[in-house]
PDB file of N, CA and C in Angstrom:
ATOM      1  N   UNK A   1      96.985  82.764  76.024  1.00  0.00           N
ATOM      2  CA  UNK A   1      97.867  82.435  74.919  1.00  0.00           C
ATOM      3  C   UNK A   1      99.276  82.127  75.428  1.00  0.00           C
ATOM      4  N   UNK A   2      99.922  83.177  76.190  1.00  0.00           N
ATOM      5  CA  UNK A   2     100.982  82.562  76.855  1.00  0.00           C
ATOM      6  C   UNK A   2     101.120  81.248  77.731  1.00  0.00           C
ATOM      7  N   UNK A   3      99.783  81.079  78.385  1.00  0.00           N
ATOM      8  CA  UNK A   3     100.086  79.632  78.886  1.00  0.00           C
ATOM      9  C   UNK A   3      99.795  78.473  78.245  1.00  0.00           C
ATOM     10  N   UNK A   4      99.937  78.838  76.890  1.00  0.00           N
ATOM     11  CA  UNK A   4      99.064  77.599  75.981  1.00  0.00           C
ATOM     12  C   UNK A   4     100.728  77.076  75.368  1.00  0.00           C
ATOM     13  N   UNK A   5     101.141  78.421  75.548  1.00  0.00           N
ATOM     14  CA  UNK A   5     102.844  78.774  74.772  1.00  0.00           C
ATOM     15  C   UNK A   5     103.946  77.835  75.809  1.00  0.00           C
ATOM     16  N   UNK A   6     103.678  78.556  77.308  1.00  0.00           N
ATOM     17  CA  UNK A   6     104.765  77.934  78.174  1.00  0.00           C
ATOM     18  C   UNK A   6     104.768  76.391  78.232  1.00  0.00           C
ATOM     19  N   UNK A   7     103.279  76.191  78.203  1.00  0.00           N
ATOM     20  CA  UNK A   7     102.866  74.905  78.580  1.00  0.00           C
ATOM     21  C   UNK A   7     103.806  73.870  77.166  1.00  0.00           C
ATOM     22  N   UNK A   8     103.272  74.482  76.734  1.00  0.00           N
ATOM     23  CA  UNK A   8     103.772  73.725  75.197  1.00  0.00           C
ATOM     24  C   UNK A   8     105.408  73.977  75.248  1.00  0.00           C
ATOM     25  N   UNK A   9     105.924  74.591  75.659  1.00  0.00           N
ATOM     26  CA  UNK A   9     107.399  74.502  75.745  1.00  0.00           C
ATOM     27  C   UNK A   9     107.971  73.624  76.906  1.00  0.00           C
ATOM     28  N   UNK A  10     107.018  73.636  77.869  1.00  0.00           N
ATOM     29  CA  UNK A  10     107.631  72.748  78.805  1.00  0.00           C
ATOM     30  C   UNK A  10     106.937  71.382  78.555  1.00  0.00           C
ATOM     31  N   UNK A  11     106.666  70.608  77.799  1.00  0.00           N
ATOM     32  CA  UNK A  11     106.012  69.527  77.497  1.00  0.00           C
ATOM     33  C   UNK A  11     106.913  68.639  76.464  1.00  0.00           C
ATOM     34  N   UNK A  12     107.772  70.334  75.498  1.00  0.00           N
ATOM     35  CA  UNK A  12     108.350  69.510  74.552  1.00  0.00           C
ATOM     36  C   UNK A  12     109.789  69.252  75.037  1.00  0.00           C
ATOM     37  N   UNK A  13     110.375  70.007  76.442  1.00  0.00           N
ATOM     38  CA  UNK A  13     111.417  69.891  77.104  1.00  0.00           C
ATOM     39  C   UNK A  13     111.257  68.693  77.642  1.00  0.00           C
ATOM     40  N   UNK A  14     110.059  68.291  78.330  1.00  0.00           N
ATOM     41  CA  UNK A  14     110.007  66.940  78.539  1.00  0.00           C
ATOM     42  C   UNK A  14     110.357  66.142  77.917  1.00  0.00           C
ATOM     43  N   UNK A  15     109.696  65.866  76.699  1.00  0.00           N
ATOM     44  CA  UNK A  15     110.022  64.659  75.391  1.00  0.00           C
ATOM     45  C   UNK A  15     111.240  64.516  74.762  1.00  0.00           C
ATOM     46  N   UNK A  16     111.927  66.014  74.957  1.00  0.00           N
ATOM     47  CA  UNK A  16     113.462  65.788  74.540  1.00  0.00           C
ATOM     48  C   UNK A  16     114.482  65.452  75.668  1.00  0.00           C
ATOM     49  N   UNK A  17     113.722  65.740  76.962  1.00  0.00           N
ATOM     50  CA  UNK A  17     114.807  64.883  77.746  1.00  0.00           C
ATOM     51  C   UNK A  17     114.428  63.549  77.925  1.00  0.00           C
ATOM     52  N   UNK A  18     113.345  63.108  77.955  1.00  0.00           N
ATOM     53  CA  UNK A  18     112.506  61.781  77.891  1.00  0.00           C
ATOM     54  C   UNK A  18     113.308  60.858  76.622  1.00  0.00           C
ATOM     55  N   UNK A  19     113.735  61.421  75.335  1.00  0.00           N
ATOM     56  CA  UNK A  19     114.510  60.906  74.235  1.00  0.00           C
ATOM     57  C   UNK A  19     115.702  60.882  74.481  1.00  0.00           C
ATOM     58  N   UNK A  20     116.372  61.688  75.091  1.00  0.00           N
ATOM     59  CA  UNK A  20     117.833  61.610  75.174  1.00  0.00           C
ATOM     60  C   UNK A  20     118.332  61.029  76.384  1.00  0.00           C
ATOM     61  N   UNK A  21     117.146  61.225  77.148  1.00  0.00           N
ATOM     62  CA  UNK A  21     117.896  60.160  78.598  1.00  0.00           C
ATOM     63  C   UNK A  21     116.136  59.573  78.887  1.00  0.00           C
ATOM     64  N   UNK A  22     116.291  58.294  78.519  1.00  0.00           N
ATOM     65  CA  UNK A  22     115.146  57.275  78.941  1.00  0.00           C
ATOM     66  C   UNK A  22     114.930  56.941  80.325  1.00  0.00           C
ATOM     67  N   UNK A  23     116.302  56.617  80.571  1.00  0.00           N
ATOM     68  CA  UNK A  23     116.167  56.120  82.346  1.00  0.00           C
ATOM     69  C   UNK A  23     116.257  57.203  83.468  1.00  0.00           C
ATOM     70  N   UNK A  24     116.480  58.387  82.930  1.00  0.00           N
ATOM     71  CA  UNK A  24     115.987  59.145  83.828  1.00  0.00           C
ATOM     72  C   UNK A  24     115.061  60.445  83.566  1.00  0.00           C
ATOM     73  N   UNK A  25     114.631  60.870  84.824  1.00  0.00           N
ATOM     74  CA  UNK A  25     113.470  61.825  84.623  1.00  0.00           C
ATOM     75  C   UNK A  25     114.089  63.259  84.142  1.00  0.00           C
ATOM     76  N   UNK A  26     113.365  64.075  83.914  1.00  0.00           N
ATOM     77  CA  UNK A  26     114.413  65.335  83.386  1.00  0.00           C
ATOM     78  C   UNK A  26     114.500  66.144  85.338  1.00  0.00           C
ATOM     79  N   UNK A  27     115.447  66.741  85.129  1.00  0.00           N
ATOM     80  CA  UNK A  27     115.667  67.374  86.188  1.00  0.00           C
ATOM     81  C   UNK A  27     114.808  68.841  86.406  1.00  0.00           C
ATOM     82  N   UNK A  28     113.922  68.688  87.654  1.00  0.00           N
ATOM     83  CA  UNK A  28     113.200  70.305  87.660  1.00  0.00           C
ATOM     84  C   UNK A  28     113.940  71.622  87.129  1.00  0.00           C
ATOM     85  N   UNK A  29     115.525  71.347  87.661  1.00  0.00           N
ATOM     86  CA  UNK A  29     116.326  72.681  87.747  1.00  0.00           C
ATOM     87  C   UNK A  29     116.640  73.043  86.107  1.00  0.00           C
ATOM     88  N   UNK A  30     116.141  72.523  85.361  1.00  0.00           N
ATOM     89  CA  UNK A  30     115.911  72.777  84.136  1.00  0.00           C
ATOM     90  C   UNK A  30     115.124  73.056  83.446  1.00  0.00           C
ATOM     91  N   UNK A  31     113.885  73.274  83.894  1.00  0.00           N
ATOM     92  CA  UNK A  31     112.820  73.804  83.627  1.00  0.00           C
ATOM     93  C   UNK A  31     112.889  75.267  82.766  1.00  0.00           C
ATOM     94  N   UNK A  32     112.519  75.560  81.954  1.00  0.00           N
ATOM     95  CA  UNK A  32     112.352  76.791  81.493  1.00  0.00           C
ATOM     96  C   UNK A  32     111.660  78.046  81.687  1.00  0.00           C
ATOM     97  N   UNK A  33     110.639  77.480  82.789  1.00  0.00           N
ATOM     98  CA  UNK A  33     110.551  79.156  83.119  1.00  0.00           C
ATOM     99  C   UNK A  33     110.259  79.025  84.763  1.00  0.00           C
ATOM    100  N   UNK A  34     110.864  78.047  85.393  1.00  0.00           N
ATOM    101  CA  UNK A  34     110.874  77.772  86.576  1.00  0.00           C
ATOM    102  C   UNK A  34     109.264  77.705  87.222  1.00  0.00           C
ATOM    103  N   UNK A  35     108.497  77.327  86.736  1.00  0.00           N
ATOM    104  CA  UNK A  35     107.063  76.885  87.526  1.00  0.00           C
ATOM    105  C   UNK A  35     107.284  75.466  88.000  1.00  0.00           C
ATOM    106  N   UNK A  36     107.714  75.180  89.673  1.00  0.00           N
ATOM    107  CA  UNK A  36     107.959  73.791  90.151  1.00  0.00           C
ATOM    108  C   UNK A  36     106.574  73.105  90.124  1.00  0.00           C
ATOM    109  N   UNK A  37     105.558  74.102  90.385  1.00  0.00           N
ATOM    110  CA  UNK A  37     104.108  73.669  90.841  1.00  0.00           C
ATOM    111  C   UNK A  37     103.663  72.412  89.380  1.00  0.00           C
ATOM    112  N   UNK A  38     103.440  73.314  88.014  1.00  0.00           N
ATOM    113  CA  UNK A  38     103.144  72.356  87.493  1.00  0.00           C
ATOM    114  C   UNK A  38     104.020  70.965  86.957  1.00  0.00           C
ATOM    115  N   UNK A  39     105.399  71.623  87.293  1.00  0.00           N
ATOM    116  CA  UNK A  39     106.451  70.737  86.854  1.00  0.00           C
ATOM    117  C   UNK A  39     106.421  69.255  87.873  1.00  0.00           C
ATOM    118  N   UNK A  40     106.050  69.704  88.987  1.00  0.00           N
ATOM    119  CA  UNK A  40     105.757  68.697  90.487  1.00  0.00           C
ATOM    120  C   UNK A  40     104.511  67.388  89.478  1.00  0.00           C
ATOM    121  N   UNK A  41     103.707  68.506  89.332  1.00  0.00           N
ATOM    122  CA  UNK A  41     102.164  67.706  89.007  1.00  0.00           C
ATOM    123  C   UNK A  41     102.030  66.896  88.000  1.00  0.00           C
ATOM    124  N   UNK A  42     103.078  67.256  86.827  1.00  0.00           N
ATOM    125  CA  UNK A  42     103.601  66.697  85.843  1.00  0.00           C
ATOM    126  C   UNK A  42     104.175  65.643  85.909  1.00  0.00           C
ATOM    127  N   UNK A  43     105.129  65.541  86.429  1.00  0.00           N
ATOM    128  CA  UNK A  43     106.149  64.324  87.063  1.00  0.00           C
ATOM    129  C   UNK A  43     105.417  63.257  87.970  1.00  0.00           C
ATOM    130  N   UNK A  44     104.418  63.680  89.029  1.00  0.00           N
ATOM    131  CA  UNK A  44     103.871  62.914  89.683  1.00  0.00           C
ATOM    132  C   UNK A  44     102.902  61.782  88.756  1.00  0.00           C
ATOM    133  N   UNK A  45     102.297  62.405  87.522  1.00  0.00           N
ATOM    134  CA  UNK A  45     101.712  61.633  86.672  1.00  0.00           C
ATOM    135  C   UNK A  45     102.496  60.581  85.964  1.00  0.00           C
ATOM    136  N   UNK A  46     103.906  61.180  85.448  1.00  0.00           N
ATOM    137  CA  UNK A  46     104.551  60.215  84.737  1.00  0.00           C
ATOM    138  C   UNK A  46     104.808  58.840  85.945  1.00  0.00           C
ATOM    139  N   UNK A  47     105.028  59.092  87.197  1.00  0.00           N
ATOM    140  CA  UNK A  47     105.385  58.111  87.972  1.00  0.00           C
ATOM    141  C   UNK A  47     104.421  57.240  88.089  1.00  0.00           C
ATOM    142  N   UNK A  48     102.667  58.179  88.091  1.00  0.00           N
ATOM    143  CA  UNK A  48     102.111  56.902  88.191  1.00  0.00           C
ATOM    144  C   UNK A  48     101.437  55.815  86.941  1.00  0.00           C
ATOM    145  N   UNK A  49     102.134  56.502  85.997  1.00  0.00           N
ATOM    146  CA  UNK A  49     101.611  55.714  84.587  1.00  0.00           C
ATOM    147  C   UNK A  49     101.900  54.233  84.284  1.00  0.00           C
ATOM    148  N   UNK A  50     101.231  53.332  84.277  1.00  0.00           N
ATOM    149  CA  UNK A  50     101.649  51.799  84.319  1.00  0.00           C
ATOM    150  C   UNK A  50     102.590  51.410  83.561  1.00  0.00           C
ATOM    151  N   UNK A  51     103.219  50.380  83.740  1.00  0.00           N
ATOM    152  CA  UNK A  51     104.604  49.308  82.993  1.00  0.00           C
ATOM    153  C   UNK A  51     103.469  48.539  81.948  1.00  0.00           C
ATOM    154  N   UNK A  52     104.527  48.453  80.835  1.00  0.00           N
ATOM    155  CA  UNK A  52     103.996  47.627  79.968  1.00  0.00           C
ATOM    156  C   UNK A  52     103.782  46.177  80.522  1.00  0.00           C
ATOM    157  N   UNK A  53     103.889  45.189  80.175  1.00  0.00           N
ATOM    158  CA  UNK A  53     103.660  43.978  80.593  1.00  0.00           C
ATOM    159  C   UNK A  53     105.291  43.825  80.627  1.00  0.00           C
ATOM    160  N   UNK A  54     105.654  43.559  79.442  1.00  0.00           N
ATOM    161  CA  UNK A  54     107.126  42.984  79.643  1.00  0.00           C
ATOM    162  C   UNK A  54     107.932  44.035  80.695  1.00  0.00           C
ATOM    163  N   UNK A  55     107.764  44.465  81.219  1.00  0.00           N
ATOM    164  CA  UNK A  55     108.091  45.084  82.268  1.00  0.00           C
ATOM    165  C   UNK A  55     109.744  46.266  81.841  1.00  0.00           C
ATOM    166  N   UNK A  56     109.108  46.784  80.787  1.00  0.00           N
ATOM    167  CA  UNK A  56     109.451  47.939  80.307  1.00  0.00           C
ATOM    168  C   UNK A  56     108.842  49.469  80.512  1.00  0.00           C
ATOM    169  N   UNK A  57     109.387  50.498  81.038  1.00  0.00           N
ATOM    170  CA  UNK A  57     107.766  51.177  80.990  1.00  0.00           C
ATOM    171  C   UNK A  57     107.646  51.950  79.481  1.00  0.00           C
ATOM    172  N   UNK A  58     106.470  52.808  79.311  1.00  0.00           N
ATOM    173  CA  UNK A  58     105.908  52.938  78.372  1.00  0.00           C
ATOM    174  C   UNK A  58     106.688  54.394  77.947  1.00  0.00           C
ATOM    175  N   UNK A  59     107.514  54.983  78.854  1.00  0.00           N
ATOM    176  CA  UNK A  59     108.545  55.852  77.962  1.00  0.00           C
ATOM    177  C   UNK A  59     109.562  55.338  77.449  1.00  0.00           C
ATOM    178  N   UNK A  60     109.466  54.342  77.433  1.00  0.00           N
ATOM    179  CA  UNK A  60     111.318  53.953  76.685  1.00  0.00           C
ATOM    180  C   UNK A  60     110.327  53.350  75.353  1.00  0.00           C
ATOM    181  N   UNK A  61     109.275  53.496  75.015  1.00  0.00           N
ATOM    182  CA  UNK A  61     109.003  53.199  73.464  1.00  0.00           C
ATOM    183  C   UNK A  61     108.352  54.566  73.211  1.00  0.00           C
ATOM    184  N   UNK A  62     108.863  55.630  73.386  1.00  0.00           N
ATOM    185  CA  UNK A  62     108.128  57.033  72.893  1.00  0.00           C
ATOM    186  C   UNK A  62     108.881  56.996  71.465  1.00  0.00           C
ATOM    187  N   UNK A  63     109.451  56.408  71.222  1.00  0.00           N
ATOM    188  CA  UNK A  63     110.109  57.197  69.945  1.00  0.00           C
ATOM    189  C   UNK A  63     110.438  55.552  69.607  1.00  0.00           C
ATOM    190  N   UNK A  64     110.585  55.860  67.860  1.00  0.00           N
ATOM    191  CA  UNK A  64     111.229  54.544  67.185  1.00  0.00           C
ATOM    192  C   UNK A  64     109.649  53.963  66.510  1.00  0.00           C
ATOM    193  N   UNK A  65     110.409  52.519  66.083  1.00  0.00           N
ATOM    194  CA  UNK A  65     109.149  52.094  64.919  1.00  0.00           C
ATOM    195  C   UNK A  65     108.793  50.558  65.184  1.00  0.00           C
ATOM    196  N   UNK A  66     107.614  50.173  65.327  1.00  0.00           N
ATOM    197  CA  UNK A  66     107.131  48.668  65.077  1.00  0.00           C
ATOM    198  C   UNK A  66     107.524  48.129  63.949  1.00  0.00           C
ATOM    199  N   UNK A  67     108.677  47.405  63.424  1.00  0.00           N
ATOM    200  CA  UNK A  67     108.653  46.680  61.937  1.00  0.00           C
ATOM    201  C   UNK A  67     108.228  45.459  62.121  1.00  0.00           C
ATOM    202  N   UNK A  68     107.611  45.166  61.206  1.00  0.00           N
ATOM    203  CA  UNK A  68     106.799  43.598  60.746  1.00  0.00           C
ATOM    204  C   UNK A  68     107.171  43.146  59.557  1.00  0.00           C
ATOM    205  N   UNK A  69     107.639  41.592  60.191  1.00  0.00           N
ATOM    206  CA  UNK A  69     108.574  41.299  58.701  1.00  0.00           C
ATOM    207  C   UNK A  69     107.695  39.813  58.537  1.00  0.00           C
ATOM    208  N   UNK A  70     107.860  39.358  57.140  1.00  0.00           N
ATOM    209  CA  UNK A  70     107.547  37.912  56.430  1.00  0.00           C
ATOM    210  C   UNK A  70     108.907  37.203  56.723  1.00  0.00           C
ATOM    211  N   UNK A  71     108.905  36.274  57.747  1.00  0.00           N
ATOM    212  CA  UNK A  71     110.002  35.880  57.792  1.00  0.00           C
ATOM    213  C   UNK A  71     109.639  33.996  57.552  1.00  0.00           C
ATOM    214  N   UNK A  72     110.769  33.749  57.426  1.00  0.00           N
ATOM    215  CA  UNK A  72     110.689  32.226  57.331  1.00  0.00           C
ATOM    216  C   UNK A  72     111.931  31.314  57.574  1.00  0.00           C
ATOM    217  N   UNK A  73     112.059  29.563  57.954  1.00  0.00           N
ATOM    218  CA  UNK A  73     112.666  29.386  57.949  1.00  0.00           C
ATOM    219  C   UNK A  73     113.876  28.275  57.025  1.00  0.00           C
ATOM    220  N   UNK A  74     113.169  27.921  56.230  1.00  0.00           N
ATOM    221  CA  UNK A  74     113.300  27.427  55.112  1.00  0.00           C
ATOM    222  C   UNK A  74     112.774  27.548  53.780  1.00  0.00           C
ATOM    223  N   UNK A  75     112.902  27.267  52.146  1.00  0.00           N
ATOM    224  CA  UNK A  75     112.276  28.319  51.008  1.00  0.00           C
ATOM    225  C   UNK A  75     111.419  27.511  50.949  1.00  0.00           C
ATOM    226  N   UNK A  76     110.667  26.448  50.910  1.00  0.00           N
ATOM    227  CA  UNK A  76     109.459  26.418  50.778  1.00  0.00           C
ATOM    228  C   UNK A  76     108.720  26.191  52.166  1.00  0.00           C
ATOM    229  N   UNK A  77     108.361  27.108  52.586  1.00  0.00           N
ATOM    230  CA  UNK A  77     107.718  27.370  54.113  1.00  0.00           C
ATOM    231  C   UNK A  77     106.837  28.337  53.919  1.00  0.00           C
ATOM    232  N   UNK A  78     105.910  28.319  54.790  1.00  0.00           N
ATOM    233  CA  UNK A  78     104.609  29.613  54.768  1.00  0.00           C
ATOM    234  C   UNK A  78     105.150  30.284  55.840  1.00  0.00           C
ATOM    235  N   UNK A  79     104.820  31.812  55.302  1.00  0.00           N
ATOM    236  CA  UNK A  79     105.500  32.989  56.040  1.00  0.00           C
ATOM    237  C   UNK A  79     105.091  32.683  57.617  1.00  0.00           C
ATOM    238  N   UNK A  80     105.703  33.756  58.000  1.00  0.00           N
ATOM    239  CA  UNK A  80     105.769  33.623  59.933  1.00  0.00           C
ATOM    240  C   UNK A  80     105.923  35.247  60.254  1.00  0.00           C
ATOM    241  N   UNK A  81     104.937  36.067  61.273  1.00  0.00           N
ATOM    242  CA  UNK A  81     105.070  37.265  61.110  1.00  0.00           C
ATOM    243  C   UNK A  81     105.952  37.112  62.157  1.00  0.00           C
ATOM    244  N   UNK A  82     107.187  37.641  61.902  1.00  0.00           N
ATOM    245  CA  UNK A  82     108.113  38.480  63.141  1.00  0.00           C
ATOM    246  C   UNK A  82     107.973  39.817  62.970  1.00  0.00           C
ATOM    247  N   UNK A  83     107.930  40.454  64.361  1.00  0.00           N
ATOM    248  CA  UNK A  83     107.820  41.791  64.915  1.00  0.00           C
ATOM    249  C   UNK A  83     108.770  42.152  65.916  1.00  0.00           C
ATOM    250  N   UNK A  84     109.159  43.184  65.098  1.00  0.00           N
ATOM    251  CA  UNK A  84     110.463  43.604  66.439  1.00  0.00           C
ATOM    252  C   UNK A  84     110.248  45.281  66.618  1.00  0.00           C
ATOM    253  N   UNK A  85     110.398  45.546  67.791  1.00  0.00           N
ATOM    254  CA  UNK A  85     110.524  47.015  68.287  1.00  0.00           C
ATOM    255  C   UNK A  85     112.228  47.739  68.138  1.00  0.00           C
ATOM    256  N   UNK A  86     112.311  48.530  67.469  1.00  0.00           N
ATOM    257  CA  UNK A  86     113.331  49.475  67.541  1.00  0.00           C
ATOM    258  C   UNK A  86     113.144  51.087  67.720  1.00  0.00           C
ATOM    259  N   UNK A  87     114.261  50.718  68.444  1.00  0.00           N
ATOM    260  CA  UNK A  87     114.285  52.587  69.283  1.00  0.00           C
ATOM    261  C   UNK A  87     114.494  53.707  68.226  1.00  0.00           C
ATOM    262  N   UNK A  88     115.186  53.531  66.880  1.00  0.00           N
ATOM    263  CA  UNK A  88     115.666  54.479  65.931  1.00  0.00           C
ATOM    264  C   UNK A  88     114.567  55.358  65.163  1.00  0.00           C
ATOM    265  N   UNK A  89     115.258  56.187  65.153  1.00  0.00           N
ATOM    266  CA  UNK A  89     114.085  57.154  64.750  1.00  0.00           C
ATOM    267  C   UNK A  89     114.104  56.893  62.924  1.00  0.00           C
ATOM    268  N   UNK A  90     115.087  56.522  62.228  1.00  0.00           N
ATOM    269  CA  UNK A  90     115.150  56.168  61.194  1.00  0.00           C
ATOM    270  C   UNK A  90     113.944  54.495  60.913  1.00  0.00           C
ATOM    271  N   UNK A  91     113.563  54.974  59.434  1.00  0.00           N
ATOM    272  CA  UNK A  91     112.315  53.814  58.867  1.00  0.00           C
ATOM    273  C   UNK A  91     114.033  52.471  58.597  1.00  0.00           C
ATOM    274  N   UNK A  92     114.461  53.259  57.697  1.00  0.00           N
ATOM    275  CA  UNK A  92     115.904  52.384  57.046  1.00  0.00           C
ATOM    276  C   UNK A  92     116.307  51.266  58.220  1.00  0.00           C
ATOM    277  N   UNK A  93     116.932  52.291  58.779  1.00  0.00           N
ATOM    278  CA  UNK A  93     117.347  51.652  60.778  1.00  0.00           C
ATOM    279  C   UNK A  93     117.006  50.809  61.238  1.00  0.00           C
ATOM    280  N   UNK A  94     115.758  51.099  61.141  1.00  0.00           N
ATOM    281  CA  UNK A  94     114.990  50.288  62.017  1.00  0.00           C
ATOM    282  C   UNK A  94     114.081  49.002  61.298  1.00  0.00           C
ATOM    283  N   UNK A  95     114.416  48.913  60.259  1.00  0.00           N
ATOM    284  CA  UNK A  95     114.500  47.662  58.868  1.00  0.00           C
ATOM    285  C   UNK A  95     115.530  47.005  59.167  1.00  0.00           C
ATOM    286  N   UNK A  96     116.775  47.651  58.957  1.00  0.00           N
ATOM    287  CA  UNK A  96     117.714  46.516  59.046  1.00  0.00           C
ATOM    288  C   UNK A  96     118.030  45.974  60.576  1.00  0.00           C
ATOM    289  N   UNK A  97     117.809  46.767  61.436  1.00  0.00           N
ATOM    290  CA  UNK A  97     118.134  46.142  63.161  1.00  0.00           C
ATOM    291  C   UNK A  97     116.679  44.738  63.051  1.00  0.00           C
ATOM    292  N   UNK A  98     115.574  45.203  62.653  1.00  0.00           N
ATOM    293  CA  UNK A  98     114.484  43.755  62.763  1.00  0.00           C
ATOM    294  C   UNK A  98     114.989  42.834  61.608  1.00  0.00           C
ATOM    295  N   UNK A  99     115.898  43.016  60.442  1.00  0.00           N
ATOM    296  CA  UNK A  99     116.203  42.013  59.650  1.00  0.00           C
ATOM    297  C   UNK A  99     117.195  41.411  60.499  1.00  0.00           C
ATOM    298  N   UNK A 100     117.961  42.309  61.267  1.00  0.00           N
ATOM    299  CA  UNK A 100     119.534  41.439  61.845  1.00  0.00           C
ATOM    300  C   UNK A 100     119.045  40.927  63.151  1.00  0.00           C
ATOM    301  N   UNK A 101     117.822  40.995  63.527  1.00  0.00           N
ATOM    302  CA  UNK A 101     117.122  40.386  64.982  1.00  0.00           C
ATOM    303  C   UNK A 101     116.471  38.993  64.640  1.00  0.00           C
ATOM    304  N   UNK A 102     116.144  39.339  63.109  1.00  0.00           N
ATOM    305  CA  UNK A 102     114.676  38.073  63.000  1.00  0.00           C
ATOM    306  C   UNK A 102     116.322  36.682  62.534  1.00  0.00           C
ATOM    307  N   UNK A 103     117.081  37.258  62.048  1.00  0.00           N
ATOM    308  CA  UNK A 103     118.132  36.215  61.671  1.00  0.00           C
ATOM    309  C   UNK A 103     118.849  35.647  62.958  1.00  0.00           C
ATOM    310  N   UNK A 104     118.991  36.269  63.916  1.00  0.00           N
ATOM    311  CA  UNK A 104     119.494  35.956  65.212  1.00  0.00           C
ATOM    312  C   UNK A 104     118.530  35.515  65.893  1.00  0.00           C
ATOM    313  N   UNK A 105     117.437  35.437  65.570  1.00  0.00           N
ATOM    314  CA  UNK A 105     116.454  34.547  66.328  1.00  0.00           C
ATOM    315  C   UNK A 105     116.260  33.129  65.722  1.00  0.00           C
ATOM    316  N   UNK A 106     116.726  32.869  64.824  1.00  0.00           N
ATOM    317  CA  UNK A 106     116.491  31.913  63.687  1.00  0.00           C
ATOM    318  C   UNK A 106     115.535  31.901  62.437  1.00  0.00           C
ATOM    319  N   UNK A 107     115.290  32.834  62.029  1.00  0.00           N
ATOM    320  CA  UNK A 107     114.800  32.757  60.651  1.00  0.00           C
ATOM    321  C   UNK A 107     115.828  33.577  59.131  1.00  0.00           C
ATOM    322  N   UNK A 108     116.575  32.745  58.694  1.00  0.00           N
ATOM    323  CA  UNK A 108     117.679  33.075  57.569  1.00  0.00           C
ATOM    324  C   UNK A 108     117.064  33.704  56.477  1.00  0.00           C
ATOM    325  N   UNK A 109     115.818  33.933  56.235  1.00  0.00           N
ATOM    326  CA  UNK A 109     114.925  34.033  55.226  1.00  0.00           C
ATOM    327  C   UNK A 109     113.972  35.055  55.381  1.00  0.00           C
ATOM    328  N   UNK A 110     114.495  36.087  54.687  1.00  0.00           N
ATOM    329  CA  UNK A 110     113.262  37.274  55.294  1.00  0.00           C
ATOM    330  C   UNK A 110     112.511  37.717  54.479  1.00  0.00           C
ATOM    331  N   UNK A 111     111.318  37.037  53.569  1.00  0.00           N
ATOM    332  CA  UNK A 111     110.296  37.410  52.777  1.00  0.00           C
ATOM    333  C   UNK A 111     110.399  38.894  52.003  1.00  0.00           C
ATOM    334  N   UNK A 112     109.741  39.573  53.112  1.00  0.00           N
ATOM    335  CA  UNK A 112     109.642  41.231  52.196  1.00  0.00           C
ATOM    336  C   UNK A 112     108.936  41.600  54.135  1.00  0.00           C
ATOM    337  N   UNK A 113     108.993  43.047  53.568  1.00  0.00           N
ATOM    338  CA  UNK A 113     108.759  44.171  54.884  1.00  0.00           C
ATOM    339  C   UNK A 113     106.572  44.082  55.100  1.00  0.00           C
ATOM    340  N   UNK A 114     106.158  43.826  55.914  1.00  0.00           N
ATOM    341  CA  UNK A 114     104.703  44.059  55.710  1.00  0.00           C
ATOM    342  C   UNK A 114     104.263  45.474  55.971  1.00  0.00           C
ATOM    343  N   UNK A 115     105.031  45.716  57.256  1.00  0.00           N
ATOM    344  CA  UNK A 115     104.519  46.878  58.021  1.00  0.00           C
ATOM    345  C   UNK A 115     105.479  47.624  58.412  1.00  0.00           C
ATOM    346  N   UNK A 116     105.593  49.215  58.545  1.00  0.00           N
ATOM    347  CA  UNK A 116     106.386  49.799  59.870  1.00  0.00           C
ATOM    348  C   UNK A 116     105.705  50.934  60.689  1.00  0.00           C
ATOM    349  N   UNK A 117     105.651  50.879  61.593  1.00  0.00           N
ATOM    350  CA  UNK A 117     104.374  52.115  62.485  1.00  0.00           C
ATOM    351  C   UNK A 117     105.346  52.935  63.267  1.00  0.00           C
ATOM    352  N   UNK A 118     105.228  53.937  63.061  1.00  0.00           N
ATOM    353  CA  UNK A 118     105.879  54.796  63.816  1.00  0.00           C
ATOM    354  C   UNK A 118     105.496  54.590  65.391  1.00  0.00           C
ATOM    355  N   UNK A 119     106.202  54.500  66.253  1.00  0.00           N
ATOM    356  CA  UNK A 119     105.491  54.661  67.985  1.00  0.00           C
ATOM    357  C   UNK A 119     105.623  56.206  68.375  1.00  0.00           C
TER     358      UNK A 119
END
């Protein structure tokens, strides 16, 4: 039971330093109950976990939301799905950053919201 406990505390120390600092790894010397062994074995996995394609890796989208918008570029036009990734942990947020992306990409015209998925 206790190692179901530690484990689980040092997993979620991970994810909150993983959220608050993306580009870097959390530091061992912070560990909470000082076990380097699994903290080593841990880390060695995250290093070898693959890059997305766009050559992002796959912790800098742990957190935030897929929005999918009806966008278009003139009013009588058939919709066009734009999809944009945002880091915000907010649904709101992360609506208006893909409305102010899909307009800076060129579409002035933003239908209605289809989708938002939490990552």
């Amino acid at each position: 039971m206790s190692d179901e406990l530690s484990e689980f505390e040092r997993s979620i120390k991970r994810e909150i330093d993983a959220f608050m600092k993306p580009d870097n790894e959390p530091s061992p010397s912070r560990d909470l109950l000082g076990d380097k062994k699994d903290e080593q074995k841990s880390r060695g996995k995250k290093k070898s976990a693959g890059t997305e394609a766009a050559g992002k890796s796959a912790q800098s989208y742990k957190t935030g939301h897929l929005v999918r918008l009806a966008v278009r570029t003139r009013k009588l036009e058939a919709d066009t799905v734009f999809e944009h990734r945002s880091t915000s942990i907010s649904k709101l947020e992360a609506q208006l950053e893909a409305e102010k992306a899909a307009k800076q990409a060129g579409f002035p015209i933003i239908g209605y919201v289809i989708d938002i998925q939490s990552l």
